[in-house]
Protein backbone atom coordinates (compact mmCIF):
# COMPACT_ATOMS: atom_id res chain seq x y z
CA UNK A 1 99.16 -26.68 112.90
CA UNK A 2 97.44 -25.56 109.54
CA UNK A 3 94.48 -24.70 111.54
CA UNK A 4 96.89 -22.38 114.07
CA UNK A 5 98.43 -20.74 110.83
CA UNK A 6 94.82 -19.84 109.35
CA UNK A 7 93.97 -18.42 112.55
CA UNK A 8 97.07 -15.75 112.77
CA UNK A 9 96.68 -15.01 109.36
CA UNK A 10 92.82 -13.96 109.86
CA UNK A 11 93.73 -11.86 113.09
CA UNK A 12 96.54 -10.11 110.92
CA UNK A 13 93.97 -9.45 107.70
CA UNK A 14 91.78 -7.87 110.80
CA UNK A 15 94.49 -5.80 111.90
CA UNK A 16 94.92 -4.03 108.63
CA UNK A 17 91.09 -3.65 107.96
CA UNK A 18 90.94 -2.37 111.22
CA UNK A 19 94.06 0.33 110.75
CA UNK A 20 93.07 1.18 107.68
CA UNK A 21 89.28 2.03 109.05
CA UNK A 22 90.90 3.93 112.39
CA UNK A 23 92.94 5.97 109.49
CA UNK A 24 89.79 7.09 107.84
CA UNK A 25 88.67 7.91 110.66
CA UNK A 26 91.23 9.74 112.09
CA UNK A 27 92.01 11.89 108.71
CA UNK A 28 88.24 12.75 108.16
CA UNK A 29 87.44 14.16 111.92
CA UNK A 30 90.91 14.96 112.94
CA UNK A 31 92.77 16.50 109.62
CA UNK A 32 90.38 16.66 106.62
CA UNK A 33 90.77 19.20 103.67
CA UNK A 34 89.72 21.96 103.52
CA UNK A 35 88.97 25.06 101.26
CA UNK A 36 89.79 28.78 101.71
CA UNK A 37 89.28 32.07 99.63
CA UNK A 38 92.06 34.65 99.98
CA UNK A 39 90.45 37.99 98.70
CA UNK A 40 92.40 41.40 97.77
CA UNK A 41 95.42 39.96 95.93
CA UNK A 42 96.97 42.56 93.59
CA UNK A 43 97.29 41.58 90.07
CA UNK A 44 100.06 43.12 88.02
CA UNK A 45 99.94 44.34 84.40
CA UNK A 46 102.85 43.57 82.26
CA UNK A 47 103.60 44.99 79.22
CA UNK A 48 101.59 47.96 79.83
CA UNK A 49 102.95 50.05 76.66
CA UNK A 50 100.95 48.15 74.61
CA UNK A 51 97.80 50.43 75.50
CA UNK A 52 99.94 53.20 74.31
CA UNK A 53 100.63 51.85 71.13
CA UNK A 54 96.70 50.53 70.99
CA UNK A 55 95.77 54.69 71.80
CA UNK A 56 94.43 53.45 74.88
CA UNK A 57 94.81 53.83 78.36
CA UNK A 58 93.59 51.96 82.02
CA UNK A 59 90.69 54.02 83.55
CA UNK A 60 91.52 54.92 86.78
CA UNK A 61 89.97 53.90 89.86
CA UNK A 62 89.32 50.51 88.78
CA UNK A 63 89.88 47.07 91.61
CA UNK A 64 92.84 45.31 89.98
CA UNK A 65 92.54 42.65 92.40
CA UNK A 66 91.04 38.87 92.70
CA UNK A 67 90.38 36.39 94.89
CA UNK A 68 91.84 32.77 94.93
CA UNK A 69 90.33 29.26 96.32
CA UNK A 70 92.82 27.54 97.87
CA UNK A 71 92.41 24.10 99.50
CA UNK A 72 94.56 22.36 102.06
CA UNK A 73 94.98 19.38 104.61
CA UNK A 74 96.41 22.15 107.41
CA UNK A 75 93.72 24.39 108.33
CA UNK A 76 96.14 26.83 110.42
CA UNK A 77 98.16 26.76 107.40
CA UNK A 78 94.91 27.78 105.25
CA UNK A 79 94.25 30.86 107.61
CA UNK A 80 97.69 31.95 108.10
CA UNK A 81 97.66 32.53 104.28
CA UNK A 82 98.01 36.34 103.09
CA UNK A 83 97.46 38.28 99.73
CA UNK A 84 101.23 39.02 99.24
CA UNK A 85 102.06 35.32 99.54
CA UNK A 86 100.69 35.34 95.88
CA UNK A 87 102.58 37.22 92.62
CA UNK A 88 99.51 37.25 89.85
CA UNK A 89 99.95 38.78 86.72
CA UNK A 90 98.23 39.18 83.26
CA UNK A 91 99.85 39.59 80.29
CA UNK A 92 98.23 42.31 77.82
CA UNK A 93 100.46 42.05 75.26
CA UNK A 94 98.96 38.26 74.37
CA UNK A 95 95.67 39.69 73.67
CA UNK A 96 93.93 41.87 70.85
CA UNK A 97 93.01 44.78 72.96
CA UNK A 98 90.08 47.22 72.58
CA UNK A 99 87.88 50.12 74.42
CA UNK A 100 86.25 48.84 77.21
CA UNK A 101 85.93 46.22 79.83
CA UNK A 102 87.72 42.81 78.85
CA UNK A 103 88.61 39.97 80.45
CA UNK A 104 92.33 39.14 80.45
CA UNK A 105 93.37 35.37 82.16
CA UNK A 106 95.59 35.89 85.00
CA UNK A 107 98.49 33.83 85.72
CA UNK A 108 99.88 32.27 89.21
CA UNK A 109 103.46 32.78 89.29
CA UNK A 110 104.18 32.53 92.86
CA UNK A 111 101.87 30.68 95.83
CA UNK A 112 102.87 29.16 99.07
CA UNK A 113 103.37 25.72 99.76
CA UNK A 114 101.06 23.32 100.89
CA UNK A 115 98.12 24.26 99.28
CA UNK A 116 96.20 23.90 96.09
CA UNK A 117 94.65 26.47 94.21
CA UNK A 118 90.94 25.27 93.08
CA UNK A 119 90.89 25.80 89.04
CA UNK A 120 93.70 28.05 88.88
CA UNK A 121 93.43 27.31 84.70
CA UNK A 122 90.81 29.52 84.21
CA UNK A 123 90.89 32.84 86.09
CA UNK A 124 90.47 35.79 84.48
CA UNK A 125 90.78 39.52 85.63
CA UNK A 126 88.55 42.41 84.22
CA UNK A 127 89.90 45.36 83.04
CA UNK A 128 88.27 48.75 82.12
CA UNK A 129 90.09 50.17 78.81
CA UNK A 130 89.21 53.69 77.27
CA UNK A 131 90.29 55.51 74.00
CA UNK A 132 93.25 57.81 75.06
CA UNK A 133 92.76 61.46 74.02
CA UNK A 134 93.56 65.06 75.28
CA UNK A 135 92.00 68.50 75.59
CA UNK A 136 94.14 71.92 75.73
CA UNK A 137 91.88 73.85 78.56
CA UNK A 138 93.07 77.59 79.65
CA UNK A 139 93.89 77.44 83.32
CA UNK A 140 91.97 79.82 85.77
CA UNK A 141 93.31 80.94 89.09
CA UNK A 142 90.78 81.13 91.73
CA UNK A 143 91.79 83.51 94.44
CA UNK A 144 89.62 83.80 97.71
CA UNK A 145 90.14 86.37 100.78
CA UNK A 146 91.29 89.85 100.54
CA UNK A 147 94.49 91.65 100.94
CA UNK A 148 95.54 93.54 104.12
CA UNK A 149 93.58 96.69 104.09
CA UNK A 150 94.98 99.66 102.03
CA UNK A 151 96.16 97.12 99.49
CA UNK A 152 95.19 95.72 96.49
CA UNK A 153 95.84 91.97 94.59
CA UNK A 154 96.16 92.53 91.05
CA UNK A 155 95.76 90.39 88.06
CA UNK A 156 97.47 86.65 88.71
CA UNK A 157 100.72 86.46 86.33
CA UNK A 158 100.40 82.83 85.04
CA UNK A 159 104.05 81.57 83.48
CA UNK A 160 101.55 79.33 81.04
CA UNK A 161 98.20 80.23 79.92
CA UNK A 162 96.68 77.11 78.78
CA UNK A 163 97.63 73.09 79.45
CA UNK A 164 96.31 69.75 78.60
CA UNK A 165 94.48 67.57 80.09
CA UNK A 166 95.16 64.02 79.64
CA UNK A 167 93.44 60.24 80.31
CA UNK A 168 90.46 57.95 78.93
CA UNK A 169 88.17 60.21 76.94
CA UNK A 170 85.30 59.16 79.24
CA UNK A 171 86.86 61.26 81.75
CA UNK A 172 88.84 63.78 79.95
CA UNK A 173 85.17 64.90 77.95
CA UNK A 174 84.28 66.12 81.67
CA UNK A 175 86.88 68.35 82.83
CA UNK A 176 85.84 72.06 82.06
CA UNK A 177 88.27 73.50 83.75
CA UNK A 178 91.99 73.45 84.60
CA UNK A 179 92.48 75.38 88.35
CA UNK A 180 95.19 77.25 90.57
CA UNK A 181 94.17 78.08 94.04
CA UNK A 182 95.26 80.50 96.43
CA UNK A 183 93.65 82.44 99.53
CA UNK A 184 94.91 85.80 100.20
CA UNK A 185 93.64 86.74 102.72
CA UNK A 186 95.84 89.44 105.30
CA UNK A 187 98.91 89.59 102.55
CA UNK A 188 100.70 92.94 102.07
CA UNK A 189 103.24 91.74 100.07
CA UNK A 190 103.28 90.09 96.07
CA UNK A 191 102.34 85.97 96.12
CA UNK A 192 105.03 84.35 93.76
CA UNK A 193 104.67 80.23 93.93
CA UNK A 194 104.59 77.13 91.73
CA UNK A 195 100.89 75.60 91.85
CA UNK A 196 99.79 72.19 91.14
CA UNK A 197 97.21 72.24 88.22
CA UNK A 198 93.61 71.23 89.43
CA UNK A 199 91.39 69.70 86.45
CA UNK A 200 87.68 69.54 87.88
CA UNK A 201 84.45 69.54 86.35
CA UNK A 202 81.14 71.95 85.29
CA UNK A 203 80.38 71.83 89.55
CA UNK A 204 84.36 72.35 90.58
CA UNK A 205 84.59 68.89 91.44
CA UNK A 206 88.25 67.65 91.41
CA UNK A 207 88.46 64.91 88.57
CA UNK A 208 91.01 62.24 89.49
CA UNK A 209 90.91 59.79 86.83
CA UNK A 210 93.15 62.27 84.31
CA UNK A 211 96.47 63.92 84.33
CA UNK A 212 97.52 67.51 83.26
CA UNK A 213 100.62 68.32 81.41
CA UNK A 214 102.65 69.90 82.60
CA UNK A 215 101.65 69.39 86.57
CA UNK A 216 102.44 72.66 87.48
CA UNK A 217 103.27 76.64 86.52
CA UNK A 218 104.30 79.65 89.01
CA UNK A 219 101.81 81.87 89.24
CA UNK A 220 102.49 85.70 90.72
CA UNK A 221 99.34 87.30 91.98
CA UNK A 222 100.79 91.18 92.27
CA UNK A 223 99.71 93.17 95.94
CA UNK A 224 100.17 96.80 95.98
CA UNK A 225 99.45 99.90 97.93
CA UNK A 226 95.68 101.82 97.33
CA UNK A 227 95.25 105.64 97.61
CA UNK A 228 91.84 107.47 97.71
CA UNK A 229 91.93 111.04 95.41
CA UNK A 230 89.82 113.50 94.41
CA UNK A 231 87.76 114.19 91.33
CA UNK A 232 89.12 117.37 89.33
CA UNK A 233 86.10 118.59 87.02
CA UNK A 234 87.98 119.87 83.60
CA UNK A 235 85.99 121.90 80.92
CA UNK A 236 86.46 123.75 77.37
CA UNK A 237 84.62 126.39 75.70
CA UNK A 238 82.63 128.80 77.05
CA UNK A 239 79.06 129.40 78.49
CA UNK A 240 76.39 131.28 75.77
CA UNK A 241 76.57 134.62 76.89
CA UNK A 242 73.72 135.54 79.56
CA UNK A 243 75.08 132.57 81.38
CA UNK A 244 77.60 131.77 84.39
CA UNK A 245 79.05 128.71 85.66
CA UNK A 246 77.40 128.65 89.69
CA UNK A 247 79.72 125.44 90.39
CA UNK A 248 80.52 121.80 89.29
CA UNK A 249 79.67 118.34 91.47
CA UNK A 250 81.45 115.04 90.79
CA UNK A 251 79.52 111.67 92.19
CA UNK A 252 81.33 109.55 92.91
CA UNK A 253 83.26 112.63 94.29
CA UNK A 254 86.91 109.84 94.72
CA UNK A 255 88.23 106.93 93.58
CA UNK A 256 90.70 104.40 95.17
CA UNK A 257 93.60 103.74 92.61
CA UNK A 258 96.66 101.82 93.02
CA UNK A 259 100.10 100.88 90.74
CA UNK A 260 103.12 102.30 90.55
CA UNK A 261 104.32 103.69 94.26
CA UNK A 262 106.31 106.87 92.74
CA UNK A 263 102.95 108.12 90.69
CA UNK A 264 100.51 107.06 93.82
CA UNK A 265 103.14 109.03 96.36
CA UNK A 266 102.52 112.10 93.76
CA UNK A 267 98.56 112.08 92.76
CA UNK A 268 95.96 113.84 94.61
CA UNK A 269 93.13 114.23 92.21
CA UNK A 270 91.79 112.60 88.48
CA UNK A 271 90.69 114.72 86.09
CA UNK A 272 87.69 113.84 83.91
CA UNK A 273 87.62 113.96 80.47
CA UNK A 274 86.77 117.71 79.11
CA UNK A 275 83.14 118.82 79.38
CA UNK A 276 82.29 121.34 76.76
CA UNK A 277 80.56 124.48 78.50
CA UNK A 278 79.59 125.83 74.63
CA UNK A 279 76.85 122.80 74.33
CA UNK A 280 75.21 123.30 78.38
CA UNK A 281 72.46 125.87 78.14
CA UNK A 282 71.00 124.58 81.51
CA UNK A 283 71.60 123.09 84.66
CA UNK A 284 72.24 119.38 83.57
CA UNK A 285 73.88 116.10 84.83
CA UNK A 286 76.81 115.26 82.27
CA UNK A 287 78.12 111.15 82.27
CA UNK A 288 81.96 111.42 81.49
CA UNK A 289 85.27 109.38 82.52
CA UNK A 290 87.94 110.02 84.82
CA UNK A 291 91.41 109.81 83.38
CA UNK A 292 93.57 107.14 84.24
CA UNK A 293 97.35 107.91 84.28
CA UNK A 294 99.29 104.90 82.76
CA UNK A 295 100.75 102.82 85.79
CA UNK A 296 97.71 103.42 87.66
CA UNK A 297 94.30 100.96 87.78
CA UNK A 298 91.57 101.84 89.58
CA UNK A 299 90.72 99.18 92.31
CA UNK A 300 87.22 98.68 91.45
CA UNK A 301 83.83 100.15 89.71
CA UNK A 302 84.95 102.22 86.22
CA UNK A 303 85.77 105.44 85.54
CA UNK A 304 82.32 106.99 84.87
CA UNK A 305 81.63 109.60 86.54
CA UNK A 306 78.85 111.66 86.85
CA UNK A 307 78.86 116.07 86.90
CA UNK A 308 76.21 118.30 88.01
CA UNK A 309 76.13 121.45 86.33
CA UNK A 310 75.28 124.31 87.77
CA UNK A 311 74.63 127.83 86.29
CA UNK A 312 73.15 131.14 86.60
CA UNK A 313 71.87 134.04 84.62
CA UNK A 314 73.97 137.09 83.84
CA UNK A 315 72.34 140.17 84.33
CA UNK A 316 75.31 142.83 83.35
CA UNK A 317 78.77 143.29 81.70
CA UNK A 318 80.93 146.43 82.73
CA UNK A 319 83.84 148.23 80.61
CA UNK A 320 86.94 145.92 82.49
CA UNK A 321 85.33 143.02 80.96
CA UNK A 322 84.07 141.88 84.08
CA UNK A 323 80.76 139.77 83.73
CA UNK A 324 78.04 140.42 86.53
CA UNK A 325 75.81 137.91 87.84
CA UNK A 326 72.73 139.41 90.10
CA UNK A 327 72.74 138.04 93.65
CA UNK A 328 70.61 140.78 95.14
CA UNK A 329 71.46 144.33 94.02
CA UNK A 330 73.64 144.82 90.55
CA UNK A 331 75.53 147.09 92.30
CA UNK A 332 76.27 144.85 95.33
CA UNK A 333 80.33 144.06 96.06
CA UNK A 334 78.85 140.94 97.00
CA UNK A 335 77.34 139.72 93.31
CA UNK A 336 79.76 136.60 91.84
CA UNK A 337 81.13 137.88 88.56
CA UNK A 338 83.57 136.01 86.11
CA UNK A 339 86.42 138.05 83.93
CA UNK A 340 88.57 136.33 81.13
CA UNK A 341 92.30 137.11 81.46
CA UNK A 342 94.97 135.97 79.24
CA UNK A 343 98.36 135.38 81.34
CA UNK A 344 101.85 134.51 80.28
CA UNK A 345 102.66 130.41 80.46
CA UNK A 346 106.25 130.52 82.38
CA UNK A 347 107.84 127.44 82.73
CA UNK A 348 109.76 126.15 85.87
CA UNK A 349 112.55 123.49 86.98
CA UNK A 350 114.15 123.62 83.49
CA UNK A 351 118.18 121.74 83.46
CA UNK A 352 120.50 124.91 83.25
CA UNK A 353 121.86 123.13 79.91
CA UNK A 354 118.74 123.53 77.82
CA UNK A 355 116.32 125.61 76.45
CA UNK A 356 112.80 125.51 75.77
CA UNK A 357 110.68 126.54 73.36
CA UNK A 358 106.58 126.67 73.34
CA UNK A 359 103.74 126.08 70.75
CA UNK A 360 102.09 128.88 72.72
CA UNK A 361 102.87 131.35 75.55
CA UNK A 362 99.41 132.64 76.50
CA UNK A 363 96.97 130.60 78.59
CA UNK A 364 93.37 132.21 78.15
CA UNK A 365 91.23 131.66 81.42
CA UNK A 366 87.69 132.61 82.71
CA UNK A 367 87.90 133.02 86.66
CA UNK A 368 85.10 133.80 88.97
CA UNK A 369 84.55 135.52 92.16
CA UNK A 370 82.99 138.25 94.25
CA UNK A 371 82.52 141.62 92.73
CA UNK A 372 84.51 143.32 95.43
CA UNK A 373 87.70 139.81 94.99
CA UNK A 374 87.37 140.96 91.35
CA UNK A 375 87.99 144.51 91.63
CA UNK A 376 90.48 144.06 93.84
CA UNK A 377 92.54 141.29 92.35
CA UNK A 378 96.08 141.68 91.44
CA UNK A 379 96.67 139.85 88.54
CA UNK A 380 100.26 138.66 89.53
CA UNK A 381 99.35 136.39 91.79
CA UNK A 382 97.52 134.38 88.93
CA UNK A 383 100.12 132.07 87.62
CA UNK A 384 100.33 129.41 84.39
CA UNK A 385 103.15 126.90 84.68
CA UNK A 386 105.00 124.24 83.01
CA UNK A 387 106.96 122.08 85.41
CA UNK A 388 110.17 120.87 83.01
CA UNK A 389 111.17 118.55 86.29
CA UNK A 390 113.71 115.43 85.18
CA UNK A 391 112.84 116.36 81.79
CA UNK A 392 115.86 115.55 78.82
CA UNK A 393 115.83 116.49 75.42
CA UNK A 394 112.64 116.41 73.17
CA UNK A 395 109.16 116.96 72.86
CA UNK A 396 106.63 116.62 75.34
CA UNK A 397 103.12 117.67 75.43
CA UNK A 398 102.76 118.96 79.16
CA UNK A 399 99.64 119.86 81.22
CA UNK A 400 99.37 123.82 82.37
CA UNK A 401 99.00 124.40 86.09
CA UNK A 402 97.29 127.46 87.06
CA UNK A 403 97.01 128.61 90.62
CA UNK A 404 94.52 131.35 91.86
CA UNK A 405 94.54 133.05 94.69
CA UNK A 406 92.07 132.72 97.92
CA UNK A 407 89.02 133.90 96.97
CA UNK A 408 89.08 133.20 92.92
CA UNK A 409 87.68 129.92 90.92
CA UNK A 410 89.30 128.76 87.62
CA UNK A 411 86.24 128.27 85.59
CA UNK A 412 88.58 127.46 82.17
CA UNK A 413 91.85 127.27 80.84
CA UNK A 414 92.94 127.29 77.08
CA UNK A 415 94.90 125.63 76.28
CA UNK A 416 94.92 122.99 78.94
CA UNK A 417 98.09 121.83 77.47
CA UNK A 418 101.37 123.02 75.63
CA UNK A 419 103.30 121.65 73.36
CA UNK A 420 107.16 121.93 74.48
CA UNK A 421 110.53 121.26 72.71
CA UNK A 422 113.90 121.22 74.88
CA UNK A 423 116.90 121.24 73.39
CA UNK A 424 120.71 121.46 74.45
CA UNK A 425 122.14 125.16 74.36
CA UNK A 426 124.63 125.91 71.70
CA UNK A 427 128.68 126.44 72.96
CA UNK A 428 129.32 130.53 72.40
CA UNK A 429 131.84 130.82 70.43
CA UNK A 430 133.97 134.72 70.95
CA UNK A 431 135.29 135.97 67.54
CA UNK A 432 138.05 138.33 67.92
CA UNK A 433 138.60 140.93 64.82
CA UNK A 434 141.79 141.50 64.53
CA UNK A 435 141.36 144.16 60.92
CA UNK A 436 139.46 146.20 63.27
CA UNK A 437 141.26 149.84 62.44
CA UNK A 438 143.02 148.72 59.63
């Protein structure tokens, strides 16, 4: 019986050696554990307003992200696991904080189940920190293309002219410039938008790692209407006598101008600045400037502009005052002559309830023309005008316009301009005498 008993109890010890080996087994081929790396998982920053309060700030561009070891029994468990099953954060308020790259510990706050992460006591996160500073740049608009043709893009209106640029000073030392951009090409018509402000570097690359404040202005980039006019060639004095002016040359001989659309609808010609014909002894080449009228701009180039002079030699002066230049014989109806005539300055288009009065009311001029035009010419048909159109009362220092007929030159005109005062007509009054015969 006792020897029965030992037996049973030797078969059952044999049993459980023999379980426990076929469960070693079983777990080590069939279900062992095993270890995994889950890569990409976003760490957030808390308390971020400490770099603020440090004068710091996060250089941009930087991988806030690690990678966590995780070890399980399930291996489809292991590979099923994602990034956004974790929530890591690190703290920077906990630590002393300072320019450059640090490494702040990281803390698990959120995993799944079933799984261990391997040494998740010591993992740490770097971070790139840089001193926080800011640069006031201008801003430049950059406009490419060209306006439909016959118009012009003026000057960009900016609503700010300068902004700040803002980040890690790394990044901030690099930006040169703060940019608008706009292409123009085929507009007839003014560009008014808001733009985003563009901070790029010494090359015009875009620098991404700052921020400009404020983001954006409105920008209007002004289009208008061009006209082409003429060159008018005004002079003073007069020649030495002996000489004659042959004729005057402007080069360029127009200029495209644009601005206001009343004055463009109006003007035909510029006039350059005043050559003086008492200092040209020869034929010469004078440099002078066109004149501008305000609310026009010329569309491009400047306003030099460059006159040929051209004279010849007087041979003869007659009794009329009429200077004779030789072309073949003195006598000739044919030989150019000049004549100085001093006319009466009228004025014209004057309101019916003012009156004018002039600084002067005699215009001399020098005019030029055949011998035989000369002779002939009836000085009414020379006239020297002020036009008084939409004028009100006051003073206003007013250009002469004198017209020739067919045939005749205006060499010179003086004075060029008059001084003119309107004023408002006085009421009549009618006194009656009644003493009269008394």
């Amino acid at each position: 019986m006792d020897k029965a008993r030992k037996q049973q109890f030797i078969i059952k010890v044999c049993c459980v050696i023999a379980a426990f080996v076929l469960w070693l087994f079983i777990t080590s081929t069939e279900n062992p554990l095993t270890t995994y790396k889950v890569k990409g998982i976003p760490v957030q920053l808390l308390n971020t307003d400490t770099l603020t309060r440090a004068n710091l700030v996060l250089v941009q561009g930087q991988d806030l992200t690690t990678s966590l070891n995780i070890r399980g029994a399930n291996t489809s468990i292991l590979l099923g696991t994602k990034a956004e099953d974790f929530k890591v954060v690190a703290d920077l308020s906990a630590y002393a904080l300072k320019s450059g790259e640090q490494n702040i510990p990281i803390e698990i706050r959120k995993s799944p189940d079933n799984i261990n992460v391997v040494s998740s006591d010591t993992l740490f996160i770097k971070v790139n920190l840089d001193e926080l500073t800011e640069n006031k740049l201008p801003i430049n608009v950059s406009v490419t293309g060209k306006p439909k043709d016959g118009f012009y893009a003026s000057a960009p209106e900016l609503s700010l002219d300068y902004a700040t640029v803002v980040g890690g000073s790394k990044f901030v030392n690099i930006v040169k410039k703060i940019l608008v951009e706009e292409n123009i090409q085929g507009v007839e018509s003014n560009v008014s938008k808001t733009y985003k402000l563009k901070p790029v570097d010494a090359a015009g690359k875009e620098i991404k790692e700052v921020s400009v404040q404020p983001p954006q202005i409105d920008v209007k980039i002004p289009v208008s209407k061009t006209k082409f006019v003429g060159v008018t060639v005004k002079t003073k004095g007069n020649l030495s006598q002996g000489l004659t002016l042959k004729g005057t040359k402007a080069l360029p001989e127009r200029f495209e101008v644009t601005g206001n659309a009343a004055m463009l609808s109006k003007i035909e010609n510029l006039n350059t600045e005043d050559i003086d014909l008492s200092k040209i002894v020869k034929n010469t080449t004078i440099s002078t400037k066109v004149i501008i009228p305000d609310g026009l701009t010329l569309v491009s180039g400047n306003s030099v502009v460059n006159v040929e002079v051209n004279l010849d030699k007087v041979v003869q002066k007659d009794t009329n005052g009429v200077i004779q230049k030789s072309v073949g014989s003195v006598d000739s109806v044919n030989n150019l002559v000049q004549k100085n005539i001093s006319q009466d300055v009228k004025y014209i288009n004057l309101d019916s309830k003012y009156q004018v009065t002039l600084e002067k009311n005699k215009d001399s001029l020098i005019i030029s023309g055949t011998q035989a035009v000369i002779n002939s010419l009836d000085l009414k048909k020379i006239s020297a005008e002020l036009d008084l159109s939409n004028l009100a009362e006051g003073a206003y220092t007013l250009p002469v316009k004198v017209s020739v007929p067919q045939g005749v030159d205006l060499i010179s005109g003086q004075p060029d301009k008059i001084l003119v005062t309107i004023t408002k007509k006085q009421s009549e009054v009618t006194t009656s005498n009644d003493n009269k015969g008394k």
